[in-house]
Protein backbone atom coordinates (compact mmCIF):
# COMPACT_ATOMS: atom_id res chain seq x y z
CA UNK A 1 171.11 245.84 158.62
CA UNK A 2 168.90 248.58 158.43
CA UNK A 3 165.50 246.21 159.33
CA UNK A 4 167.37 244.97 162.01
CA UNK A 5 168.13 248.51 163.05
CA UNK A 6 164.41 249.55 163.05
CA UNK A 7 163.20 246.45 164.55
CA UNK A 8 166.21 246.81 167.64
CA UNK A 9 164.92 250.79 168.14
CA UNK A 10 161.74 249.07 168.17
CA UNK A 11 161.99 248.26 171.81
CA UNK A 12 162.80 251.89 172.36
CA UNK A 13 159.93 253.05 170.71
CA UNK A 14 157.79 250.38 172.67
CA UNK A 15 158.86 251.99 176.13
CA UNK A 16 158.17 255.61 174.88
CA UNK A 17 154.52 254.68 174.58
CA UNK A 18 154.12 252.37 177.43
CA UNK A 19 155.02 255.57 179.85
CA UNK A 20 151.54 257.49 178.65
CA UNK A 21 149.46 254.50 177.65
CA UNK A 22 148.61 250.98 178.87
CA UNK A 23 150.10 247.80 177.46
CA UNK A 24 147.09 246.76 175.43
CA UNK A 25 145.68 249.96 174.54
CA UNK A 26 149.17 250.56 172.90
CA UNK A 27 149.03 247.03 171.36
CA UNK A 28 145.15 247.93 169.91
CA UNK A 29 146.87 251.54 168.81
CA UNK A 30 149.83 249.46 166.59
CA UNK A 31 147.33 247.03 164.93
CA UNK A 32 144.67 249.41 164.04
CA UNK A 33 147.50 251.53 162.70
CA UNK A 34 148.83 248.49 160.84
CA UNK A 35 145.32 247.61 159.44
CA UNK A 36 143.84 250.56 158.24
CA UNK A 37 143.48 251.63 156.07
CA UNK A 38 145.75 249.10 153.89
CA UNK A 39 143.05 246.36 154.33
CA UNK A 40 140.76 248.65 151.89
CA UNK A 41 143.91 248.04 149.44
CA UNK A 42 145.51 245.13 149.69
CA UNK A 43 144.59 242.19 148.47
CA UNK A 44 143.55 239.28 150.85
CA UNK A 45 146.38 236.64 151.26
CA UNK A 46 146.03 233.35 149.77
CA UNK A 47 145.66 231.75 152.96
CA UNK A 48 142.33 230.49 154.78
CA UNK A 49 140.82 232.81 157.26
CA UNK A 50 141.87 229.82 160.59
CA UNK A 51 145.41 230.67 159.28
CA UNK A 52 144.85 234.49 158.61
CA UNK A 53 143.28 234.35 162.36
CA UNK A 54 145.94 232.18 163.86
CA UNK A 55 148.82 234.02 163.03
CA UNK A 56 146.91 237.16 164.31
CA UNK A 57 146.04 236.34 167.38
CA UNK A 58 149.01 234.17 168.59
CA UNK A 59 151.85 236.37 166.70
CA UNK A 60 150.20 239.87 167.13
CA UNK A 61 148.15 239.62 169.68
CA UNK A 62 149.51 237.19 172.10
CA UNK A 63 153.06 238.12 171.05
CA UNK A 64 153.15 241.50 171.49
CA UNK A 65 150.04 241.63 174.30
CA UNK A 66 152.54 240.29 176.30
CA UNK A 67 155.97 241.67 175.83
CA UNK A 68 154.39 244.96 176.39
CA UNK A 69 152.53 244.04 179.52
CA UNK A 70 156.13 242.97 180.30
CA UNK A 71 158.16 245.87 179.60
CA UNK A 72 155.11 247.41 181.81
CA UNK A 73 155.78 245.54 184.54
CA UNK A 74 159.51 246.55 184.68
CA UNK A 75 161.82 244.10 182.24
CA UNK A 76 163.99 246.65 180.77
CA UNK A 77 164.04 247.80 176.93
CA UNK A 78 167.20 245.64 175.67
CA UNK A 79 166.52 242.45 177.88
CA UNK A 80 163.50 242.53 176.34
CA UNK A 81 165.15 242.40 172.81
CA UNK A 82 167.08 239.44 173.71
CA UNK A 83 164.47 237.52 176.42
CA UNK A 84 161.81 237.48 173.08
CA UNK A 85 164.26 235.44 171.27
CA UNK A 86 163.56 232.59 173.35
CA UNK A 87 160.97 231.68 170.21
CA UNK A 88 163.48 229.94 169.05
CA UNK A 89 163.34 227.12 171.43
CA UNK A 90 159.74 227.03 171.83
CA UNK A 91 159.76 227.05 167.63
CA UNK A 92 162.04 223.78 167.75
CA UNK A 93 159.70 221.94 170.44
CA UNK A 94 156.61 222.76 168.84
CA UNK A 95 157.50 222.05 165.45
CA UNK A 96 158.99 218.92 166.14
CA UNK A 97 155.44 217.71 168.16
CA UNK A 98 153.06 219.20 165.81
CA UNK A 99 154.64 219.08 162.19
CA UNK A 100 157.25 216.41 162.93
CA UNK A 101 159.98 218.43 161.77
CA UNK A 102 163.03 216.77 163.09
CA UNK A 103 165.83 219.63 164.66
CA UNK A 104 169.36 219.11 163.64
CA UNK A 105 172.30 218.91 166.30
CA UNK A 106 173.26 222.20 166.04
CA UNK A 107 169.26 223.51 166.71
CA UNK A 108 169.53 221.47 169.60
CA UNK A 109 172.52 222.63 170.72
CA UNK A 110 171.71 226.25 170.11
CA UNK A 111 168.82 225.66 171.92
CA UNK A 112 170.42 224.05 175.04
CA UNK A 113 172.66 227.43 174.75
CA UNK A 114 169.90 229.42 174.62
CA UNK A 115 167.95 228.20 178.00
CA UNK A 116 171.53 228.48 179.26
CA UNK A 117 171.67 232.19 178.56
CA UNK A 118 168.13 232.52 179.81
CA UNK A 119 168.65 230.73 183.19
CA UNK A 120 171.72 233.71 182.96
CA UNK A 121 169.72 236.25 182.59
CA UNK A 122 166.99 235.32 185.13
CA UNK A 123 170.31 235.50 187.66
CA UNK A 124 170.94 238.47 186.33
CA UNK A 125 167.57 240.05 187.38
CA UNK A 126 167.45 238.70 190.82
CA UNK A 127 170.88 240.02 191.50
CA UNK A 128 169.58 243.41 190.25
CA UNK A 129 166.11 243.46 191.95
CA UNK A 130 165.03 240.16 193.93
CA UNK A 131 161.93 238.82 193.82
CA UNK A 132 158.92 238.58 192.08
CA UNK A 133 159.35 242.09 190.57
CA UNK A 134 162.29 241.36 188.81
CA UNK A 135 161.01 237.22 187.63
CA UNK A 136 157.44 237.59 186.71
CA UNK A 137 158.48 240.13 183.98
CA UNK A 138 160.73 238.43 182.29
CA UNK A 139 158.16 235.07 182.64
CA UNK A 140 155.99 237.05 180.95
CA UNK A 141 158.14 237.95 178.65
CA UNK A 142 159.35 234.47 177.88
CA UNK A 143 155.34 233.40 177.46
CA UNK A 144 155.78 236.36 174.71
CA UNK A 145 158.35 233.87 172.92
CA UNK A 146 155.93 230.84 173.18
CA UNK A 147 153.04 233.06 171.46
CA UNK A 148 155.10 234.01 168.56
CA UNK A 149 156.54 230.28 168.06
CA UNK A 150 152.91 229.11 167.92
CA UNK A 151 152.04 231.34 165.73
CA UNK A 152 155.73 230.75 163.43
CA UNK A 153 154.25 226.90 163.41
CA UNK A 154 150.84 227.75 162.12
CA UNK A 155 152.12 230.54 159.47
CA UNK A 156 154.52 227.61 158.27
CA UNK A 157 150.84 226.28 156.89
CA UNK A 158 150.36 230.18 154.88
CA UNK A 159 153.62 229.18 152.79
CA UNK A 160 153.14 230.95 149.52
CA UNK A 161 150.73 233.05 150.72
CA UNK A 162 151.56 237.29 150.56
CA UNK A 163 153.74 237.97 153.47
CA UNK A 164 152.59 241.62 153.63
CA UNK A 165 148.90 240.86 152.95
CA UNK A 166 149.22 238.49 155.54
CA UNK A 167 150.85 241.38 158.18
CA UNK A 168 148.12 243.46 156.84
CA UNK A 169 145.19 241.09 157.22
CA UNK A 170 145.93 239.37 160.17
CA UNK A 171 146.56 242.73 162.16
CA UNK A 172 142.42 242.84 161.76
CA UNK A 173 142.15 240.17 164.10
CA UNK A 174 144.07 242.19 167.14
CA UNK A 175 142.45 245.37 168.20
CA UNK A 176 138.82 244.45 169.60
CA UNK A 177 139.54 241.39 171.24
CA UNK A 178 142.90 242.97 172.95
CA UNK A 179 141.29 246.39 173.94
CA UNK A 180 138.52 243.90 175.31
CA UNK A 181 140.58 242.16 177.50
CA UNK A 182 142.33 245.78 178.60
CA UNK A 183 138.49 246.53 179.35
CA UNK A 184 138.49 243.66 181.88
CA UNK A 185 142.02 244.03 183.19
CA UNK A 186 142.33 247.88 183.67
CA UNK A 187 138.82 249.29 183.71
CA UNK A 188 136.82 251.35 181.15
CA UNK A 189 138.04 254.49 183.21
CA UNK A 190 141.50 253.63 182.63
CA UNK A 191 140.78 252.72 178.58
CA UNK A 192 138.72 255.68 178.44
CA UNK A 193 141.38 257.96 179.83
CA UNK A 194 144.26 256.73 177.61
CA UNK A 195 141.97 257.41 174.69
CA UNK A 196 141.13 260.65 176.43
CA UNK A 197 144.68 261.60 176.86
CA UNK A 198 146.92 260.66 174.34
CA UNK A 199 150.25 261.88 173.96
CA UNK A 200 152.78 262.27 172.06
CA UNK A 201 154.97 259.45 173.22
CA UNK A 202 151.88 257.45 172.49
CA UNK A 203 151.62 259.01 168.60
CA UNK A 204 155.34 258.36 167.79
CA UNK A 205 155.74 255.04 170.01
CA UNK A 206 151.93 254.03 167.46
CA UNK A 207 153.53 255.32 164.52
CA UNK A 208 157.37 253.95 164.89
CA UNK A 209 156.16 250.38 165.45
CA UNK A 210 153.37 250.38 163.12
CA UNK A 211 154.51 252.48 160.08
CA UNK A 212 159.01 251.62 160.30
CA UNK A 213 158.88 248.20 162.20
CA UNK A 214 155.82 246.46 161.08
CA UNK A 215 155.18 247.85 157.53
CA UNK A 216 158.34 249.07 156.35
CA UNK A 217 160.48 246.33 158.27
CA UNK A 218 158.83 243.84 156.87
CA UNK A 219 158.08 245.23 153.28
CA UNK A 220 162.12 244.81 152.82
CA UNK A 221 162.22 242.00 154.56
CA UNK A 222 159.66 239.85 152.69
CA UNK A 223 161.65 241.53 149.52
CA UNK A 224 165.28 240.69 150.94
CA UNK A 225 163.64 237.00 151.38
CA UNK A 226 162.54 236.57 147.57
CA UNK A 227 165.34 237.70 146.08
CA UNK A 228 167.95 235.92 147.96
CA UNK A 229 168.05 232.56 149.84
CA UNK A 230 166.87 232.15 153.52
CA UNK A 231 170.03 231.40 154.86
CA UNK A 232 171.56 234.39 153.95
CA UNK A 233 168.54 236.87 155.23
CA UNK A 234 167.42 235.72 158.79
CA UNK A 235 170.91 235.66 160.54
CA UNK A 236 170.73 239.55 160.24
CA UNK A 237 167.87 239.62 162.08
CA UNK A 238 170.29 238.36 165.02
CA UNK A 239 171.53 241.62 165.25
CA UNK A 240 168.21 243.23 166.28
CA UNK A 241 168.56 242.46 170.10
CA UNK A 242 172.21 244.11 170.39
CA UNK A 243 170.94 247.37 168.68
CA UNK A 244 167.75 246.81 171.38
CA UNK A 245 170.48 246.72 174.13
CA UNK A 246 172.89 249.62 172.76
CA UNK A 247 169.53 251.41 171.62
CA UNK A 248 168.15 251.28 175.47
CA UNK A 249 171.72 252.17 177.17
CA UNK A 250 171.98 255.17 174.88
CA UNK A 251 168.22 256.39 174.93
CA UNK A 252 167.06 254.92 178.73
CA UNK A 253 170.18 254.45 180.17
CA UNK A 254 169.30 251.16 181.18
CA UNK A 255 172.62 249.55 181.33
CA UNK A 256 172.60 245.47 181.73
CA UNK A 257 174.43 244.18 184.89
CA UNK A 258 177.70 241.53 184.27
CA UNK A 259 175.22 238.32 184.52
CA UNK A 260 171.92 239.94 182.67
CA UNK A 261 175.06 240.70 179.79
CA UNK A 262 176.58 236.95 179.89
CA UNK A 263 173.26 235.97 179.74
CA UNK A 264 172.19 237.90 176.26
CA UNK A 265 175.34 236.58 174.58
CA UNK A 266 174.59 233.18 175.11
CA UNK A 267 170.65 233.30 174.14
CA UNK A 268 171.47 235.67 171.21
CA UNK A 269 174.54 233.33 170.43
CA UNK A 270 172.30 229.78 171.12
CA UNK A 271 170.17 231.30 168.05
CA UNK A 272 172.68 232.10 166.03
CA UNK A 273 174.01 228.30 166.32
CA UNK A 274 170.76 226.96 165.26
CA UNK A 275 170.96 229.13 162.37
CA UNK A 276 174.26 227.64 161.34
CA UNK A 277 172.96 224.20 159.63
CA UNK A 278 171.43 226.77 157.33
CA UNK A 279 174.58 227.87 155.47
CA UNK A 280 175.63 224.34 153.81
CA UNK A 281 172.00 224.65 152.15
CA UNK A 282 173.18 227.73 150.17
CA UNK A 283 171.74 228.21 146.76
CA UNK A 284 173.87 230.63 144.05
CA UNK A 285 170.33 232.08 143.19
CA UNK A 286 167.52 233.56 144.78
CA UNK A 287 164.23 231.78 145.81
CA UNK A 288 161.20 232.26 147.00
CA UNK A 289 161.04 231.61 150.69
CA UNK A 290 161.28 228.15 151.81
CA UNK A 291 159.17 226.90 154.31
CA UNK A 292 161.67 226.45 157.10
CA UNK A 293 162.77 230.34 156.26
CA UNK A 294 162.00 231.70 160.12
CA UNK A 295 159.17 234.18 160.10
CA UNK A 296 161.08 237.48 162.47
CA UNK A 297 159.39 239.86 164.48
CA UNK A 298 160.53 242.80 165.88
């Protein structure tokens, strides 16, 4: 409860430091922060450097690149939360193509749920702002979801491999080709003035998502997952979009309309029923994580 906690706050955090620094100068911050100087200490992950590269640049990079250029553009804090969990889906359709990993009934019917809740929540927006405005955010957002199932597919290839060197490691990958591509997209005199000018919404939004929700989150998390079985771990990580939502009403006082709320149920609730077919699987003892153990973000 607690990593789910952090990882919901998260989002909070995220929107502190995207009001005094641009999306992928913020993303560049997090990584670097993640990165160093850890890589000088731990240990390099079993894992070839493809993988080690993979996972950085389609679950760090493209991942969070993304939802932060879409929280930029205007998708609120919680939706945000919930909208990323659309990985899900895109995890099912990908692994079944590209690892031939057959989904169960209830995956699929979690994730015909979930596209349910996110056709919801796409009302939801237009009744609040139509247009474009209130869409291509959350499209963004939803391309967010598609990065980090890519990159859940090819970290399903790192199995054994140190979760936290792999966090570590792979965050090398992030920072010069995404402050790059900020380079392109927003100038050197915009990159040069967010350097010149950071903040402290910048500092704490850096150090909250680096330090609490990518270190220490998943430090117990990776722990919680080799001491007890998979199935009993990763449906608490369902409760990291409501705490997003409750955490952005209380801090932003961005308050969900009636369809953008009917929506989040049903996309946070189609995830929770693919997680069901997990519980008949239970084991008495822990295990090391399986392979089909979900790899969270938050």
């Amino acid at each position: 409860m607690l990593v789910a906690t952090i990882w919901g706050v998260n989002f909070v955090a995220i929107d502190l430091g995207l009001g005094d620094t641009p999306p992928l100068v913020l993303v560049a911050l997090r990584f670097l922060l993640v990165a160093v100087p850890l890589v000088f200490f731990v240990p390099k992950p079993d894992a070839p450097w493809s993988l080690i590269v993979g996972i950085g640049l389609f679950m760090s990079a493209g991942q969070f690149g993304l939802l932060f250029t879409a929280m930029h553009l205007g998708l609120p804090a919680g939706l945000a939360a919930v909208v990323l969990q659309c990985q899900m889906i895109f995890t099912l359709i990908i692994g079944a193509l590209a690892l031939r990993e057959r989904p169960t009934r209830m995956q699929l019917l979690g994730a015909v749920v979930g596209v349910i809740g996110l056709g919801v929540v796409a009302l939801g927006r237009l009744a609040a702002a139509p247009g474009l405005a209130a869409v291509v955010p959350m499209l963004v957002c939803v391309a967010a979801g598609l990065s980090w199932a890519v990159g859940n597919v090819i970290s399903r290839r790192a199995s054994g491999a140190s979760g936290f060197g792999i966090v570590v490691w792979s965050a090398l990958v992030v920072p010069l080709p995404v402050l790059a591509l900020s380079l392109v997209l927003d100038g050197p005199a915009v990159v040069g003035d967010a350097f010149a000018t950071i903040g402290w919404q910048t500092i704490v939004s850096v150090a909250y998502t680096a330090v609490l929700a990518s270190l220490v989150g998943y430090t117990i998390w990776n722990m919680l997952l080799g001491r007890y079985p998979a199935a009993l771990v990763a449906p608490f990580a369902l409760l990291a979009p409501p705490v997003g939502l409750a955490a952005a009403a209380l801090a932003l006082g961005e308050v969900p309309n009636a369809l953008e709320l009917a929506g989040s149920v049903l996309l946070v609730g189609g995830v929770a029923v693919g997680q069901l077919r997990r519980r008949s699987h239970l084991r008495p003892t822990g295990t090391a994580r399986s392979e089909s153990a979900p790899v969270l973000r938050g």
